[in-house]
Protein backbone atom coordinates (compact mmCIF):
# COMPACT_ATOMS: atom_id res chain seq x y z
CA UNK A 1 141.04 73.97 56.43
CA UNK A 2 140.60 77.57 57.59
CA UNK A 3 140.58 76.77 61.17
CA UNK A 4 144.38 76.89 63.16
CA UNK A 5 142.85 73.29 64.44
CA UNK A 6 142.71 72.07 60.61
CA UNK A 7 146.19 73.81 59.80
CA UNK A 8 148.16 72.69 62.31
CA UNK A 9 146.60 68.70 62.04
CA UNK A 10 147.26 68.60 59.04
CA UNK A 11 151.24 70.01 59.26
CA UNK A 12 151.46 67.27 62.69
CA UNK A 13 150.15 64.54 59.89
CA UNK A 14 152.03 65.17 57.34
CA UNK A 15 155.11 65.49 59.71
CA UNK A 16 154.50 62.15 61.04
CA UNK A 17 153.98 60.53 57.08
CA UNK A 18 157.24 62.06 56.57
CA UNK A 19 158.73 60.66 59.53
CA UNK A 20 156.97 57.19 59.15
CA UNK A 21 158.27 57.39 55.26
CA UNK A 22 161.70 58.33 55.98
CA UNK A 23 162.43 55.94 58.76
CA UNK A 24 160.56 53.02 56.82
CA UNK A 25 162.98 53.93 53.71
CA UNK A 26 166.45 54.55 56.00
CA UNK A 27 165.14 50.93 58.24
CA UNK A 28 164.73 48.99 54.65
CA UNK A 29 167.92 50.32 53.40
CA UNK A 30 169.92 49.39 56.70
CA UNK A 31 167.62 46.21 56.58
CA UNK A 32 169.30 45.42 53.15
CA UNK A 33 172.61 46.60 53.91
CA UNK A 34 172.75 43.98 56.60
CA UNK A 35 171.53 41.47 54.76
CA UNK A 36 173.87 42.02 52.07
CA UNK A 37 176.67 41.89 54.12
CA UNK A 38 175.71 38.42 55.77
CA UNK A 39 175.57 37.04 52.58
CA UNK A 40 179.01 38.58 51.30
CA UNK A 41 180.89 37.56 54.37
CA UNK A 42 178.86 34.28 54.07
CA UNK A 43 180.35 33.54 50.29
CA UNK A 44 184.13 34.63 51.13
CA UNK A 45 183.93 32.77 54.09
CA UNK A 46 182.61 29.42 52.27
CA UNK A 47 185.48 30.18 49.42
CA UNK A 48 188.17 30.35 52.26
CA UNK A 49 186.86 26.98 53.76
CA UNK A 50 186.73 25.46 50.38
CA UNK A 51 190.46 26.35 49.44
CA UNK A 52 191.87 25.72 52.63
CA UNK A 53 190.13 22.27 52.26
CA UNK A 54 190.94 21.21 48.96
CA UNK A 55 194.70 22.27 49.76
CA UNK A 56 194.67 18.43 51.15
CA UNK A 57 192.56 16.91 48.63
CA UNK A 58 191.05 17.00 44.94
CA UNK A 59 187.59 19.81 45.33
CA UNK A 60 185.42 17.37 44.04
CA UNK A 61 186.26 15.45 46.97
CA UNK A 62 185.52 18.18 49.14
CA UNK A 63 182.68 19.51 47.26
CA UNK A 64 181.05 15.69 47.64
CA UNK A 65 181.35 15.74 51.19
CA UNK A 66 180.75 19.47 52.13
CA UNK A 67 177.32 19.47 54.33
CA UNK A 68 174.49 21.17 52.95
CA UNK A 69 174.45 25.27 53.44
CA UNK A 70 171.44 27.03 54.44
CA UNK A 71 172.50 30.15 52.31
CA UNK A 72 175.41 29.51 49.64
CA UNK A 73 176.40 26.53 47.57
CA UNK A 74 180.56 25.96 45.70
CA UNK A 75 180.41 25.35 42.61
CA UNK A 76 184.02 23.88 40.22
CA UNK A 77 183.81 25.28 37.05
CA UNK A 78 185.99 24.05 34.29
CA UNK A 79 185.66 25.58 30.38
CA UNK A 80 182.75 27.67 31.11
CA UNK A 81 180.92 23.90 32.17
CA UNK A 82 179.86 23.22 36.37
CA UNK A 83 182.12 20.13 37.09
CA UNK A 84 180.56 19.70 40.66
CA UNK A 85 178.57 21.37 43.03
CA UNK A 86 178.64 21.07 46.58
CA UNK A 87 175.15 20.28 48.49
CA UNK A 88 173.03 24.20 49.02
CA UNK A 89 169.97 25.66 48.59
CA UNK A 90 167.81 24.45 45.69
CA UNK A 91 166.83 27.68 44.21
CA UNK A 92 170.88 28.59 43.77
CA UNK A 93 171.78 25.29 42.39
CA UNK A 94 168.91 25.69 39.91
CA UNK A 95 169.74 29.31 38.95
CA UNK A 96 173.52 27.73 38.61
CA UNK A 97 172.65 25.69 35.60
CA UNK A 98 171.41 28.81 33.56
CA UNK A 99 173.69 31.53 34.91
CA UNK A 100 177.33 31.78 33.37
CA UNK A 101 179.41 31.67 36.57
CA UNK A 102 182.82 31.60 34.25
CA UNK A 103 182.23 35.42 34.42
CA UNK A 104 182.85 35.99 37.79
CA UNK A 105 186.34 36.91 38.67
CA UNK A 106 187.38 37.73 41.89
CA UNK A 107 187.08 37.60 45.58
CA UNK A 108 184.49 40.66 45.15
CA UNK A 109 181.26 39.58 45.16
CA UNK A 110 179.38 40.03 42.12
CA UNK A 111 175.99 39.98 40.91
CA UNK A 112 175.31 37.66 37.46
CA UNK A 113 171.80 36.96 35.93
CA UNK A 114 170.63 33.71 36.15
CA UNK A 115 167.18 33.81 34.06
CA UNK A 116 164.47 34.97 36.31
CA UNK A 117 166.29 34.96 39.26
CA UNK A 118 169.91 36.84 40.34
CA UNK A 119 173.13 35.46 42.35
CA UNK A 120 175.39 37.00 44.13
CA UNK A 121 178.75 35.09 43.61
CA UNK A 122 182.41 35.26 44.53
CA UNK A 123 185.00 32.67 42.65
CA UNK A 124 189.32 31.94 43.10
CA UNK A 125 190.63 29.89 40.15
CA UNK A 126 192.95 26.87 41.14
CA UNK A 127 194.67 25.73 38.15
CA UNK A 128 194.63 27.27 34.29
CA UNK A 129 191.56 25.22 33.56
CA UNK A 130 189.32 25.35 36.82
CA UNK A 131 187.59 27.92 39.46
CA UNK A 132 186.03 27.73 42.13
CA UNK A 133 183.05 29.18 42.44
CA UNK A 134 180.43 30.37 45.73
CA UNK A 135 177.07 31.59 44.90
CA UNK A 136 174.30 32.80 47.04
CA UNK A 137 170.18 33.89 46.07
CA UNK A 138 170.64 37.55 45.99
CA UNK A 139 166.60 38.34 45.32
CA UNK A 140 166.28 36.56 48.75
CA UNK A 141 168.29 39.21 50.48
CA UNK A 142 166.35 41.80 48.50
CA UNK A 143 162.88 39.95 48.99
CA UNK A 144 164.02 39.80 52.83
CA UNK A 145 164.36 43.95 53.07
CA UNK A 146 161.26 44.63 51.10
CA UNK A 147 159.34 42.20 53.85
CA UNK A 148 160.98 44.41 56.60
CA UNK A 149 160.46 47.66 54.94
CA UNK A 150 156.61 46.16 54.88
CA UNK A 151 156.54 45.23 58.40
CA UNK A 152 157.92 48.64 59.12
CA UNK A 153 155.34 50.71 57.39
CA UNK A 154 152.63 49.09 58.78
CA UNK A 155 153.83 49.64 62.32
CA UNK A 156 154.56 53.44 61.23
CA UNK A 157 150.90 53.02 59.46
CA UNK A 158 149.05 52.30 62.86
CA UNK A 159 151.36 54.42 64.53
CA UNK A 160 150.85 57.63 62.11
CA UNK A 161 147.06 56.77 62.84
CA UNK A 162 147.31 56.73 66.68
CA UNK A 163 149.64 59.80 66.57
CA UNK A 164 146.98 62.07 64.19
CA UNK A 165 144.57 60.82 67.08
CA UNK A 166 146.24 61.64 69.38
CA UNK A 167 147.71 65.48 67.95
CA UNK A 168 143.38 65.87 67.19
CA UNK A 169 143.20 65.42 70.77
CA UNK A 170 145.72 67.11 71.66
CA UNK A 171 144.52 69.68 69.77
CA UNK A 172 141.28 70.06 70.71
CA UNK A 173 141.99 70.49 74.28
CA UNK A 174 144.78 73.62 73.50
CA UNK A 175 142.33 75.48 70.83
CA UNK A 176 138.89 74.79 73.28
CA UNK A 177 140.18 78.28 75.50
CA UNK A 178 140.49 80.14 72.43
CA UNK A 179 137.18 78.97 71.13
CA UNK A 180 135.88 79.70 74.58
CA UNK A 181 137.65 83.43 74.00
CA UNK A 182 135.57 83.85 70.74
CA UNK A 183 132.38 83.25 72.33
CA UNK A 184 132.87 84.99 75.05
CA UNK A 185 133.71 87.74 72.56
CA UNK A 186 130.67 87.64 70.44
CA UNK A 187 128.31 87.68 73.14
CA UNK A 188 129.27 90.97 74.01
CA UNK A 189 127.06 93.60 72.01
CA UNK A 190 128.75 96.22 70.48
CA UNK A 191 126.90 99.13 72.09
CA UNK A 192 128.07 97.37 75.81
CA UNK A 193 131.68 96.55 75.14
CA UNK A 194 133.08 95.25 78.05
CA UNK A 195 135.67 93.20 79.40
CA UNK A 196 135.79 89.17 78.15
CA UNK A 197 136.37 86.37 81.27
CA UNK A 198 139.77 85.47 80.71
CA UNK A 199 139.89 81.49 79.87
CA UNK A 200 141.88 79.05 81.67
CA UNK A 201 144.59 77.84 79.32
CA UNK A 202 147.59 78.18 77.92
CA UNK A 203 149.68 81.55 78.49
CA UNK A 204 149.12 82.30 75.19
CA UNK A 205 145.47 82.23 75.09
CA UNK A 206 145.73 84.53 78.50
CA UNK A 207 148.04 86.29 77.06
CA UNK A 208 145.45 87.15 74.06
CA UNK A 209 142.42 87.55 76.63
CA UNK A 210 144.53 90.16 78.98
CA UNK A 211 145.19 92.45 75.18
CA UNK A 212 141.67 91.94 74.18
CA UNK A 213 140.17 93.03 77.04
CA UNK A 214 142.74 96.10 77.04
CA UNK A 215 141.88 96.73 73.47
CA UNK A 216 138.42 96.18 74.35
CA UNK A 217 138.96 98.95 77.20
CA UNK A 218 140.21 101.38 74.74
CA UNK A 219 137.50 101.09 71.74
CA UNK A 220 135.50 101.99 74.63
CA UNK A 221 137.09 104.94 75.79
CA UNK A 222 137.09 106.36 72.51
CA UNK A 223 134.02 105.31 71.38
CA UNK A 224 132.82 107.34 74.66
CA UNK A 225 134.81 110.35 73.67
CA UNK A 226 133.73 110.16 70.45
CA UNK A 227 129.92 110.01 71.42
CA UNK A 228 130.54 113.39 73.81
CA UNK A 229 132.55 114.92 71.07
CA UNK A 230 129.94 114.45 68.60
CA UNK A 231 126.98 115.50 71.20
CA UNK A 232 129.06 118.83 72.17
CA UNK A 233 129.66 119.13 67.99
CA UNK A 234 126.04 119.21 67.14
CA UNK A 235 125.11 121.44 70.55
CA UNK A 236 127.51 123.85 69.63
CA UNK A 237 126.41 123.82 66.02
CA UNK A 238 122.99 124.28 66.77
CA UNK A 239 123.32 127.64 67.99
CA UNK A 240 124.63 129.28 64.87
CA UNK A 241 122.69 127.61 62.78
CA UNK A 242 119.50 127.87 64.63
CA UNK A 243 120.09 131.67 64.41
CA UNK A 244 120.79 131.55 60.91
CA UNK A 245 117.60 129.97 60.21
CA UNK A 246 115.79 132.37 62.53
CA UNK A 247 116.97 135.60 60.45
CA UNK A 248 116.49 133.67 57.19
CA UNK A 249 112.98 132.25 57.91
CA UNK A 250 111.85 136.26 59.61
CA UNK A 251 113.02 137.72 56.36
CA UNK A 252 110.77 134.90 54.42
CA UNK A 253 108.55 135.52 56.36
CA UNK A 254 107.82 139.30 56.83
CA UNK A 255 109.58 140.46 53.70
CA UNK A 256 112.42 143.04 54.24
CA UNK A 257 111.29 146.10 55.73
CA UNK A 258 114.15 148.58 54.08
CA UNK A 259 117.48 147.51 52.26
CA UNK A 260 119.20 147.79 55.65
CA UNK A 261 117.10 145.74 57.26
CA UNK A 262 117.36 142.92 54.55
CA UNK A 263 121.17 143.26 54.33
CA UNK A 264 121.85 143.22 58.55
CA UNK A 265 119.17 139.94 58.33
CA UNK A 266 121.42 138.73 55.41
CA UNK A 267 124.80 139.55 57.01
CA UNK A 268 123.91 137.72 60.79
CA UNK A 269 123.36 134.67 58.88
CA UNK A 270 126.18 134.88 56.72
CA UNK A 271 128.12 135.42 59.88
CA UNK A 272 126.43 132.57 61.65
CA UNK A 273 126.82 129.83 58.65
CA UNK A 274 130.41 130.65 58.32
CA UNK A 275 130.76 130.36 62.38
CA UNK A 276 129.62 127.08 61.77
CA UNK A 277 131.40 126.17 58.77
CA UNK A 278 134.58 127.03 60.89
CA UNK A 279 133.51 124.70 63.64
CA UNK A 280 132.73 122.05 60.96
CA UNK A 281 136.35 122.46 59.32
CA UNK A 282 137.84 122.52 62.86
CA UNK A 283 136.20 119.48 64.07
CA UNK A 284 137.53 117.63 60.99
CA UNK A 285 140.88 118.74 61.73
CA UNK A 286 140.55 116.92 64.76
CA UNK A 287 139.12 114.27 63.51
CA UNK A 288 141.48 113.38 60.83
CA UNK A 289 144.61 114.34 62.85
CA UNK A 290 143.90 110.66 64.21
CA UNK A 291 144.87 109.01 61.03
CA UNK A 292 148.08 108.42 59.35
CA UNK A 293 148.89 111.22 56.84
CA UNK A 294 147.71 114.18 58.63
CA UNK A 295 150.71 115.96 58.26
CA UNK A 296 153.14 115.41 55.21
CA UNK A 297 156.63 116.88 56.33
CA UNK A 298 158.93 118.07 53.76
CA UNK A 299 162.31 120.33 53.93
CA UNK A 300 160.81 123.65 54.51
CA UNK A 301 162.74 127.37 53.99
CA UNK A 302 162.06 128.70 57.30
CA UNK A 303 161.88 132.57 55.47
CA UNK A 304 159.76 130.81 52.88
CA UNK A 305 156.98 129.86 55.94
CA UNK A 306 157.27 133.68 57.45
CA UNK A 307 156.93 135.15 53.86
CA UNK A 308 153.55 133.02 53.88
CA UNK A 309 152.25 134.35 57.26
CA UNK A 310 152.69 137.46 56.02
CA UNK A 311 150.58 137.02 53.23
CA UNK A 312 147.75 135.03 55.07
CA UNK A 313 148.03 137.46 57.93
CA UNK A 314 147.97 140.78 55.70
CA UNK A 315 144.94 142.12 56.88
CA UNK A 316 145.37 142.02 60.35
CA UNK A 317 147.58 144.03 62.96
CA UNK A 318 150.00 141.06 63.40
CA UNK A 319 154.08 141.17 62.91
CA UNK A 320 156.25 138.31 62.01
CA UNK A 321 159.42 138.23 62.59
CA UNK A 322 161.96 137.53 60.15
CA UNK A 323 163.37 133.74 60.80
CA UNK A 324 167.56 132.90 60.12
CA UNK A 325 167.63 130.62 57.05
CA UNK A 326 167.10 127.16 57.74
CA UNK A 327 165.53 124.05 56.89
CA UNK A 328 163.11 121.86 58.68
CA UNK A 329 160.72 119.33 57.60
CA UNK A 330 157.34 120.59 58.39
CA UNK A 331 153.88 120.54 56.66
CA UNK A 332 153.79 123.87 55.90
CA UNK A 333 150.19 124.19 55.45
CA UNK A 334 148.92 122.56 58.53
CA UNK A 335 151.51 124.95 61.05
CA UNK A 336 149.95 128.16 58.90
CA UNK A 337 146.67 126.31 59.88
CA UNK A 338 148.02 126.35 63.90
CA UNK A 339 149.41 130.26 63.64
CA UNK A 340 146.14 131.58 62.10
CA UNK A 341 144.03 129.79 64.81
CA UNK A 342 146.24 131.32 67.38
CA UNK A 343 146.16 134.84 65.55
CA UNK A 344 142.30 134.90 65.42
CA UNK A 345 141.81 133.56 68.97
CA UNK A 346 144.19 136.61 70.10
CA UNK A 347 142.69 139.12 68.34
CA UNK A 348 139.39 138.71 69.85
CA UNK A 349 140.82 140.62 73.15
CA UNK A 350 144.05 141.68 71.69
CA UNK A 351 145.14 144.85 69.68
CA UNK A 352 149.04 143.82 69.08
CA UNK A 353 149.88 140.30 68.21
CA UNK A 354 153.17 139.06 67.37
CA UNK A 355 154.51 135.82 65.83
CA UNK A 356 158.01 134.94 66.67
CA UNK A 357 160.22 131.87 64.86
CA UNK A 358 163.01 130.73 66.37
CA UNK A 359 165.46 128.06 65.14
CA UNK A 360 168.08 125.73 66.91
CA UNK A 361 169.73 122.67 65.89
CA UNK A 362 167.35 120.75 67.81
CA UNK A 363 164.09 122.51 68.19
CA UNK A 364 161.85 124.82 65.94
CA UNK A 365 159.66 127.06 67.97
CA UNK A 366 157.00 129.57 66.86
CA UNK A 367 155.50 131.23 69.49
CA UNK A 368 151.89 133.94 69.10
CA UNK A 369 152.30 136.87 72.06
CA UNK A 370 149.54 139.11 72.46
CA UNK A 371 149.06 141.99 74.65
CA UNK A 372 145.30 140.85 75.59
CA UNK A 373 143.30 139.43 78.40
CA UNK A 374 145.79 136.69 79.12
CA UNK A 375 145.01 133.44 80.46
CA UNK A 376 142.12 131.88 82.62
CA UNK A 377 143.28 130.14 85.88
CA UNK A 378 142.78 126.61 84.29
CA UNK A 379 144.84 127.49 81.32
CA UNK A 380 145.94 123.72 79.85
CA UNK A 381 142.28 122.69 79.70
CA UNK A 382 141.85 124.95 76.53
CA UNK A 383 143.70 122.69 74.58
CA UNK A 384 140.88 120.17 75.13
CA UNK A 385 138.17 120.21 72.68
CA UNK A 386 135.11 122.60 73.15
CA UNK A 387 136.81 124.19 75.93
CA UNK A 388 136.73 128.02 75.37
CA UNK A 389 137.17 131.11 77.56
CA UNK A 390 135.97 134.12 75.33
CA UNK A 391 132.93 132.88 73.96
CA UNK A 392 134.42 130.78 70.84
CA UNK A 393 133.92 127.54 69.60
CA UNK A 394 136.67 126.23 71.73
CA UNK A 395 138.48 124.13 68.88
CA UNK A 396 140.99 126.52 67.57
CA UNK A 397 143.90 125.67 70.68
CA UNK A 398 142.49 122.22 70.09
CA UNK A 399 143.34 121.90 66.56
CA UNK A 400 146.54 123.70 67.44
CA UNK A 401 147.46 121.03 69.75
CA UNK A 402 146.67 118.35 67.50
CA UNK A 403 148.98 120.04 64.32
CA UNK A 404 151.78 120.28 66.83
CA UNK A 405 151.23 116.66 68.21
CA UNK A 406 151.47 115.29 64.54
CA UNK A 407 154.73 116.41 64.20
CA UNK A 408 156.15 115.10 67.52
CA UNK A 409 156.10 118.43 69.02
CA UNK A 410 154.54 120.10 72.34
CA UNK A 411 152.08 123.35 72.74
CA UNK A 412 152.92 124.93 75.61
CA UNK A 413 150.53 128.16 77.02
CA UNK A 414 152.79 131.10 78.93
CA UNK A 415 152.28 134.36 80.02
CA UNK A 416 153.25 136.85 77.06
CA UNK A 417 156.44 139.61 77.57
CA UNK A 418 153.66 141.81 76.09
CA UNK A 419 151.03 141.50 79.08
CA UNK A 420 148.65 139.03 77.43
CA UNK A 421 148.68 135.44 76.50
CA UNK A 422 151.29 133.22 74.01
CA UNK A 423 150.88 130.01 72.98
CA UNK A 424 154.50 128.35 72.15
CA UNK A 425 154.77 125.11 69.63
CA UNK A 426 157.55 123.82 69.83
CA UNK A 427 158.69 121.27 66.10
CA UNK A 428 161.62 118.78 66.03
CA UNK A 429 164.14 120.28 64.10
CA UNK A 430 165.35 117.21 62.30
């Protein structure tokens, strides 16, 4: 029942049991109604006729030679006591004898018991001792709809049958393209993703087959760039940490010459592990900055964020400029993450760096100016990963980019008033 084949058969069968159900209930009913009717119109006509007749003549005159009905028979009742009885139906005139037809009154027909069986009876009195009574078999008419409702439901029976055929046909032929679609899919191994043949079939099914294959398209893509961003990861890594282990396995090795020997051994590795440690943390950033979450804006004091530059920024010859006080909703954390990256990448040819904040109803931009080297000729490729042009690890713009992308902002690298380089991020401002 798991299968959309098994779900909708069984919603088309039980649609068409309703449907048989319903219209073998509504066909009975209307079956009865008419019936019902027949026989009504049938007694008040018969008690007209009798009247009308015995206007002339005594009724047992006319009750004697009244021809046999096929539905109804008249009864004359005097004191409670059948007088005469006109020539009808057996089954009524026997029911007559037991049922009390003094208490019908009225043209209305009526219903009265009449032991096992029920009549359906209409009566006119003619004088202050006698009435005329016409009575009809009631459980026919009832017998006669239940027989139809029967009939019915076994035509809706075979037809319910034919019709779940039919929809499991039906069926089979609209879910066989996307059946075709899954094994097409899981043929294709994982480590060749490629595009599925798109299946003859309903637009639908193409319709699913066209976004597969795009999906299919783009898991590939990144599954590429993944596979050179991890290979580049662990090149780059290599380097520090094969010279780490270098210095660390000579001074196993050979012992420490002099203090100043073990401590410049000692402080290249140091420097190399925490190289590496920054490209780790880096390359998480990156990594992460995919997933919902990365960034958690809040309302943030826009002197608040400068007063925290300052403070992360303390021990190097960098100026921040004093923001007007405003609110924006920014992850605080992560855009201190994006200044210091741009800090430390300026400072490696730099001697002045300044960090500028400027606020507008629309836009927040912070902006890093240095008076170094500037820019190489292919400046926007540094915001790639691993693309570097003073010997770094080539994530820091990277990361940078990624920060300001989270928060539906743009990084934008310019030619510094100073003579050097500035990178500009640019925040929504509401």
């Amino acid at each position: 029942m798991n299968t959309l084949r098994a779900r909708v058969l069984t919603v088309a069968v039980l649609g068409l049991a309703f449907t048989v159900a319903l219209l073998t209930a509504s066909t009975a009913w209307l079956a009865y109604q008419r019936s019902l009717d027949v026989l009504d119109d049938d007694l008040q006509r018969q008690l007209v006729h009798i009247l009308t007749e015995a206007a002339q003549r005594p009724v047992q005159e006319v009750l004697a030679e009244e021809p046999p009905a096929s539905r109804v028979a008249t009864f004359l009742v005097s004191d409670g006591r059948i007088v005469a009885a006109s020539r009808g139906p057996q089954d009524v005139l026997t029911a007559a004898d037991v049922a009390d037809l003094s208490s019908v009154q009225g043209v209305t027909p009526v219903n009265i018991e009449a032991g096992d069986t029920t009549l359906r009876s209409v009566s006119q009195q003619i004088n202050s001792s006698q009435t005329v009574v016409v009575a009809g078999e009631y459980d026919a008419v009832r017998a006669g709809a239940w027989r139809f409702a029967g009939l019915i439901a076994g035509v809706g029976l075979g037809c319910l049958v034919l019709g779940s055929l039919g929809t499991s046909w039906a069926l089979n032929r609209a879910v066989r393209p996307v059946r075709d679609l899954a094994s097409a899919t899981s043929r294709v191994p994982a480590e060749q993703l490629r595009p599925v043949p798109v299946p003859d079939g309903p637009r639908e099914v193409v319709e699913v087959a066209v976004e597969l294959n795009g999906l299919l398209d783009r898991v590939r893509t990144e599954d590429a760039r993944r596979n050179r961003f991890l290979a580049t990861l662990s090149h780059e890594m290599r380097t520090p940490l094969t010279v780490a282990r270098g210095q660390l396995e000579a001074l196993a090795l050979y012992g420490p010459g002099d203090d100043q020997d073990a401590q410049v051994t000692a402080g290249v590795a140091v420097e190399e592990i925490a190289r590496a440690s920054a490209m780790l943390d880096a390359f998480l950033s990156l990594a992460r900055s995919q997933e919902p979450g990365f960034v958690v804006k809040q309302p943030t004091y826009l002197p608040d964020v400068a007063q925290d530059l300052r403070l992360r920024l303390s021990a190097m010859p960098v100026t921040v400029e004093q923001p007007s006080a405003a609110t924006v909703p920014l992850d605080s954390e992560r855009v201190g993450q994006a200044v210091l990256n741009c800090v430390t990448n300026a400072l490696r040819t730099a001697s002045v760096v300044q960090v500028g904040i400027d606020h507008s109803p629309t836009w927040l931009t912070i902006t890093v100016d240095d008076d170094g080297d500037g820019w190489p000729t292919d400046r926007n490729a540094l915001l790639q990963p691993f693309t570097s042009g003073s010997g770094s690890s080539g994530l820091g713009l990277a990361v940078v980019d990624a920060i300001t992308r989270a928060h539906a902002g743009e990084v934008e690298l310019l030619d510094s008033p100073l003579g050097g380089a500035r990178v500009s991020m640019r925040f929504p401002a509401s």
